[in-house]
Protein backbone atom coordinates (compact mmCIF):
# COMPACT_ATOMS: atom_id res chain seq x y z
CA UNK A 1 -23.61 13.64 13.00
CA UNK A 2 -23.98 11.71 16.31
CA UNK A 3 -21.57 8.56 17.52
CA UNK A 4 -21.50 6.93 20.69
CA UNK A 5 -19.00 4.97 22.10
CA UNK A 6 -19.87 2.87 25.65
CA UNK A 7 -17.65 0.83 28.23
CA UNK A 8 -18.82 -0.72 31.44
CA UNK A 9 -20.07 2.21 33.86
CA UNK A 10 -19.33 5.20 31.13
CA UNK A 11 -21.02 6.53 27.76
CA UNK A 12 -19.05 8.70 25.35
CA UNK A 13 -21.67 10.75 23.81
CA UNK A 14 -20.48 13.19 20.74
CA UNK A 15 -23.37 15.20 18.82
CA UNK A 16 -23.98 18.34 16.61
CA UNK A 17 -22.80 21.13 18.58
CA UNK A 18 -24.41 24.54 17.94
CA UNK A 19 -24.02 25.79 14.70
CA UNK A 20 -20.87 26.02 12.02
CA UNK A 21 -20.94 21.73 12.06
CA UNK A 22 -19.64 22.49 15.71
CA UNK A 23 -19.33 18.49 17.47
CA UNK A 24 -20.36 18.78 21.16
CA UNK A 25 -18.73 16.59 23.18
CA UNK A 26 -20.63 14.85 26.18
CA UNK A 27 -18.58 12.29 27.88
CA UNK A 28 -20.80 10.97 30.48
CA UNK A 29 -20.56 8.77 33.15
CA UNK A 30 -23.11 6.89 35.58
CA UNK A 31 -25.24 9.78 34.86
CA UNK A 32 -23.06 12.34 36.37
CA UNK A 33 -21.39 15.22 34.12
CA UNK A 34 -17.38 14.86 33.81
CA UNK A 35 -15.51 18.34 33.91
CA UNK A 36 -13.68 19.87 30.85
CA UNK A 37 -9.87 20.20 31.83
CA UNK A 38 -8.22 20.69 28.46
CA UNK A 39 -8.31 19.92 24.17
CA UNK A 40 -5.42 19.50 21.58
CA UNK A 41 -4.67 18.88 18.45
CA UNK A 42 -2.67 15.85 17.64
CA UNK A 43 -0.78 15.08 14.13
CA UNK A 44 2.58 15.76 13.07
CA UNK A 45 4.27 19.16 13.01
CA UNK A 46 6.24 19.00 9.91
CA UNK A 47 4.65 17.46 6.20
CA UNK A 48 5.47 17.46 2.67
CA UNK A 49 4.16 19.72 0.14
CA UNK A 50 1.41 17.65 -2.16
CA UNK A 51 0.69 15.32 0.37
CA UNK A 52 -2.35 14.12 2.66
CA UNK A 53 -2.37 14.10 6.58
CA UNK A 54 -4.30 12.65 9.03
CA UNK A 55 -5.14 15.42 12.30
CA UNK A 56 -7.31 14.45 15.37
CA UNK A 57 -8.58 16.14 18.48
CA UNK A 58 -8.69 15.14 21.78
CA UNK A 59 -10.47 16.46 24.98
CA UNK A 60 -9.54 15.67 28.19
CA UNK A 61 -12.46 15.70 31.06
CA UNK A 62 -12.30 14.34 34.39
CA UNK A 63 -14.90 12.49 36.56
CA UNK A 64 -13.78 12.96 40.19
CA UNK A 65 -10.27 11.28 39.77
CA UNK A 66 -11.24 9.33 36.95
CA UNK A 67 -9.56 10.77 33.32
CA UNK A 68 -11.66 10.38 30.47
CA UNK A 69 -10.42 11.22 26.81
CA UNK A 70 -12.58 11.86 24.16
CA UNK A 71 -11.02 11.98 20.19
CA UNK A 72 -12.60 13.34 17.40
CA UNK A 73 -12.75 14.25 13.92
CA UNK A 74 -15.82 14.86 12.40
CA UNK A 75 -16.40 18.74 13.58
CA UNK A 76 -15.48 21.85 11.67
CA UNK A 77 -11.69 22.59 10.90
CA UNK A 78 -9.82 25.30 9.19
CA UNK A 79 -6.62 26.00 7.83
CA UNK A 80 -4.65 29.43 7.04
CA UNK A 81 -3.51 27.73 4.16
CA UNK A 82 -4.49 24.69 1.79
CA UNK A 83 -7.72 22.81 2.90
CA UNK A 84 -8.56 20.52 6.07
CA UNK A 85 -11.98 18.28 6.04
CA UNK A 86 -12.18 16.25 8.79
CA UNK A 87 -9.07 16.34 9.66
CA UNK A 88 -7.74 15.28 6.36
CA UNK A 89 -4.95 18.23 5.83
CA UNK A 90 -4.34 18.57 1.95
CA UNK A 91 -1.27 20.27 0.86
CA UNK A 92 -0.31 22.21 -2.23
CA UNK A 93 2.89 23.19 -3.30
CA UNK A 94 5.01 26.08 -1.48
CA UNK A 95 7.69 27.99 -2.98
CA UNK A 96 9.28 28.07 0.45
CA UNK A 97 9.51 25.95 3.83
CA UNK A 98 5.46 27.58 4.64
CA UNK A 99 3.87 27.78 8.63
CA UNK A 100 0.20 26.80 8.55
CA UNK A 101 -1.48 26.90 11.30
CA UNK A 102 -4.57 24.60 11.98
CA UNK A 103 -8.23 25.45 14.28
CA UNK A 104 -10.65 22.75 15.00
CA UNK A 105 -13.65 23.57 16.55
CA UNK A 106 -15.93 21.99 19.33
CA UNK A 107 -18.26 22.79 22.27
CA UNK A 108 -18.97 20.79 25.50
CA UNK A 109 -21.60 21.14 28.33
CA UNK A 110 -19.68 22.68 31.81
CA UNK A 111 -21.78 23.07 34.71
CA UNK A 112 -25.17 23.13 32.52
CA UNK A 113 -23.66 26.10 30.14
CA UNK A 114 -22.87 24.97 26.33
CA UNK A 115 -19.48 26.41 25.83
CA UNK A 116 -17.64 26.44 22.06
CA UNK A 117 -13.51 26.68 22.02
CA UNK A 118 -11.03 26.99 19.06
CA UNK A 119 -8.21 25.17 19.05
CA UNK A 120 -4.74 25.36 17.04
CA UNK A 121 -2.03 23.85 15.96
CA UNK A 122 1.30 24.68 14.21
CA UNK A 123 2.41 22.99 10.72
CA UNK A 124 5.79 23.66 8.57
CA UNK A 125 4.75 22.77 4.95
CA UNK A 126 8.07 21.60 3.58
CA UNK A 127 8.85 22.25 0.31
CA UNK A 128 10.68 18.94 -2.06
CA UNK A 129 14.17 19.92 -2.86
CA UNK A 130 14.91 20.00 -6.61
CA UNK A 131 15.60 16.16 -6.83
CA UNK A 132 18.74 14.66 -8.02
CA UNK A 133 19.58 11.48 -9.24
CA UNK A 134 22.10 9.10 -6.67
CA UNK A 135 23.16 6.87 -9.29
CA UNK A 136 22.14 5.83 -12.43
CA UNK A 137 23.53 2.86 -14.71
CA UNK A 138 22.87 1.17 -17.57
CA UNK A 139 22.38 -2.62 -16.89
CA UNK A 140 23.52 -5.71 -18.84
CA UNK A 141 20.01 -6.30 -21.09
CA UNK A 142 20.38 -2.69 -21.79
CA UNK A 143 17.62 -1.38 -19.28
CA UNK A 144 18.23 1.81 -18.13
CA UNK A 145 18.38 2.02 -13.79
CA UNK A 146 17.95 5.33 -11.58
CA UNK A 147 17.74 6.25 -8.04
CA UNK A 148 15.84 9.62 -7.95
CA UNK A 149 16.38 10.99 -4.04
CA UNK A 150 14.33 13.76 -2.75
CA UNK A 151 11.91 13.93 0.58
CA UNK A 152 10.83 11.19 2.64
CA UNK A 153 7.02 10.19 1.23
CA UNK A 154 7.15 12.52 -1.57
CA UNK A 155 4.47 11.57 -4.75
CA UNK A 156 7.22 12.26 -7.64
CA UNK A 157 6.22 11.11 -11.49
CA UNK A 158 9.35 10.29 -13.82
CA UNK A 159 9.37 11.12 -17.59
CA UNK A 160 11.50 10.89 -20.65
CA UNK A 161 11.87 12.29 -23.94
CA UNK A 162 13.56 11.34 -27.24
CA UNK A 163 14.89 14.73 -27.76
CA UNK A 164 15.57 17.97 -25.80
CA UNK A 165 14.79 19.94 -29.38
CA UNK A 166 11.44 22.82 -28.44
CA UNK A 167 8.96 21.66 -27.98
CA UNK A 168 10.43 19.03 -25.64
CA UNK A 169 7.60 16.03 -25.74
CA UNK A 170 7.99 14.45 -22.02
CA UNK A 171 5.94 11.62 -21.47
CA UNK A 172 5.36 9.95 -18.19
CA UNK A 173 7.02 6.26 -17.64
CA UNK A 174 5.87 5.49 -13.79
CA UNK A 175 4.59 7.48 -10.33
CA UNK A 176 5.77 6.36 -7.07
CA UNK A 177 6.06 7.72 -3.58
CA UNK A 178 9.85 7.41 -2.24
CA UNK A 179 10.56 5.63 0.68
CA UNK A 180 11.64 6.84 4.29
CA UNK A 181 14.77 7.64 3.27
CA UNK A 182 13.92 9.64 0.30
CA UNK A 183 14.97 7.51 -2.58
CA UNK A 184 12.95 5.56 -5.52
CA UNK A 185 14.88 3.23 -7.76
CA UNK A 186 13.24 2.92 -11.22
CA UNK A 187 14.32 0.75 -14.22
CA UNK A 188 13.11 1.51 -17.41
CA UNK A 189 12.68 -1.24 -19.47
CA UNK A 190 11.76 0.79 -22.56
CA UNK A 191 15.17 2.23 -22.52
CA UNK A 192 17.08 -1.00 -24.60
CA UNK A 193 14.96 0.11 -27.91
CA UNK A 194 15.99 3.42 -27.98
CA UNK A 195 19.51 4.75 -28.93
CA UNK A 196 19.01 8.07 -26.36
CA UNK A 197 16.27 8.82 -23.88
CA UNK A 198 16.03 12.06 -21.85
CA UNK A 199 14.66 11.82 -18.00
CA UNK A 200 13.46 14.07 -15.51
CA UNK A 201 11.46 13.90 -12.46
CA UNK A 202 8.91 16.05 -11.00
CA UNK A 203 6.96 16.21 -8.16
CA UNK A 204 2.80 14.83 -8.12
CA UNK A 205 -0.30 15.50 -6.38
């Protein structure tokens, strides 16, 4: 994989790095060869259980007094816990609030030598509290209404059943993600033809 990205008087220049689908990153500019001053990691620090992140790197050279910043992705990453393509960070569920720490790897040309670094980066996988319902009520065309209220951007399917007699039939009614502040408000429609309905929520990859 090879991308260039040019601007008057400098040439970004990324390409397959040395082996293990290492990127190199070659920042160049008016033929001279910017130095290597530092990398990161950038993305946030604290994510959901079952969800999908978006991680990026960035290297910082410098040409004389001139900064130059080079971002990337598409390189080889690795994570101590779930899976990470890309940069695309895929949690699973966690029993517990879990660390995870995340590498990215890269390689760059200083003075004429190819050299390879590992970076990291430090991620609490939260786990979704048991969620609760914030208010529920039964409206005036006899719909049934519910707030469910767990994490922020949590993927959470809501089912009912007839019955709670073994073994307990639950069948899903609608999947949403909740909003910033945690909470989904559903309305069941279904709920006016049926003298009793059961409901529970659980979370969804």
């Amino acid at each position: 994989m090879r991308w260039f990205f040019t601007a008057p008087g400098r040439r970004w220049d990324s390409s397959t790095g040395p082996s293990q689908g290492v990127t190199r990153l070659n920042p160049g500019v008016g033929g001279s060869t910017p130095v290597f001053q530092s990398a990161h990691i950038n993305g946030s620090q604290i994510v959901n259980q079952n969800s999908l992140n978006n991680y990026f790197g960035t290297a910082n050279f410098v040409n004389g007094a001139t900064p130059i910043a080079v971002n990337f992705t598409n390189t080889a990453w690795s994570a101590s816990l779930f899976s990470i393509t890309n940069g695309l960070f895929q949690t699973g569920s966690v029993a517990t609030n879990t660390p995870v720490t995340l590498s990215v790897l890269y390689s760059y040309i200083y003075y004429g030598l190819s050299i390879t670094n590992t970076n990291q980066y430090s991620v609490l996988v939260l786990k979704s509290p048991v969620p609760s319902l914030g208010s529920s009520v039964v409206l005036t065309n006899h719909t049934f209404s519910l707030t469910l209220n767990t994490l922020p951007s949590s993927k959470y399917v809501i089912e009912a059943a007839t019955n709670l007699t073994k073994p307990v039939t639950w069948s899903p009614l609608a999947t949403n993600t909740t909003d910033i502040s945690g909470n989904w408000s559903f309305t069941d429609p279904g709920a006016s033809n049926r003298p009793t309905r059961y409901y529970r929520a659980r979370s969804s990859p």
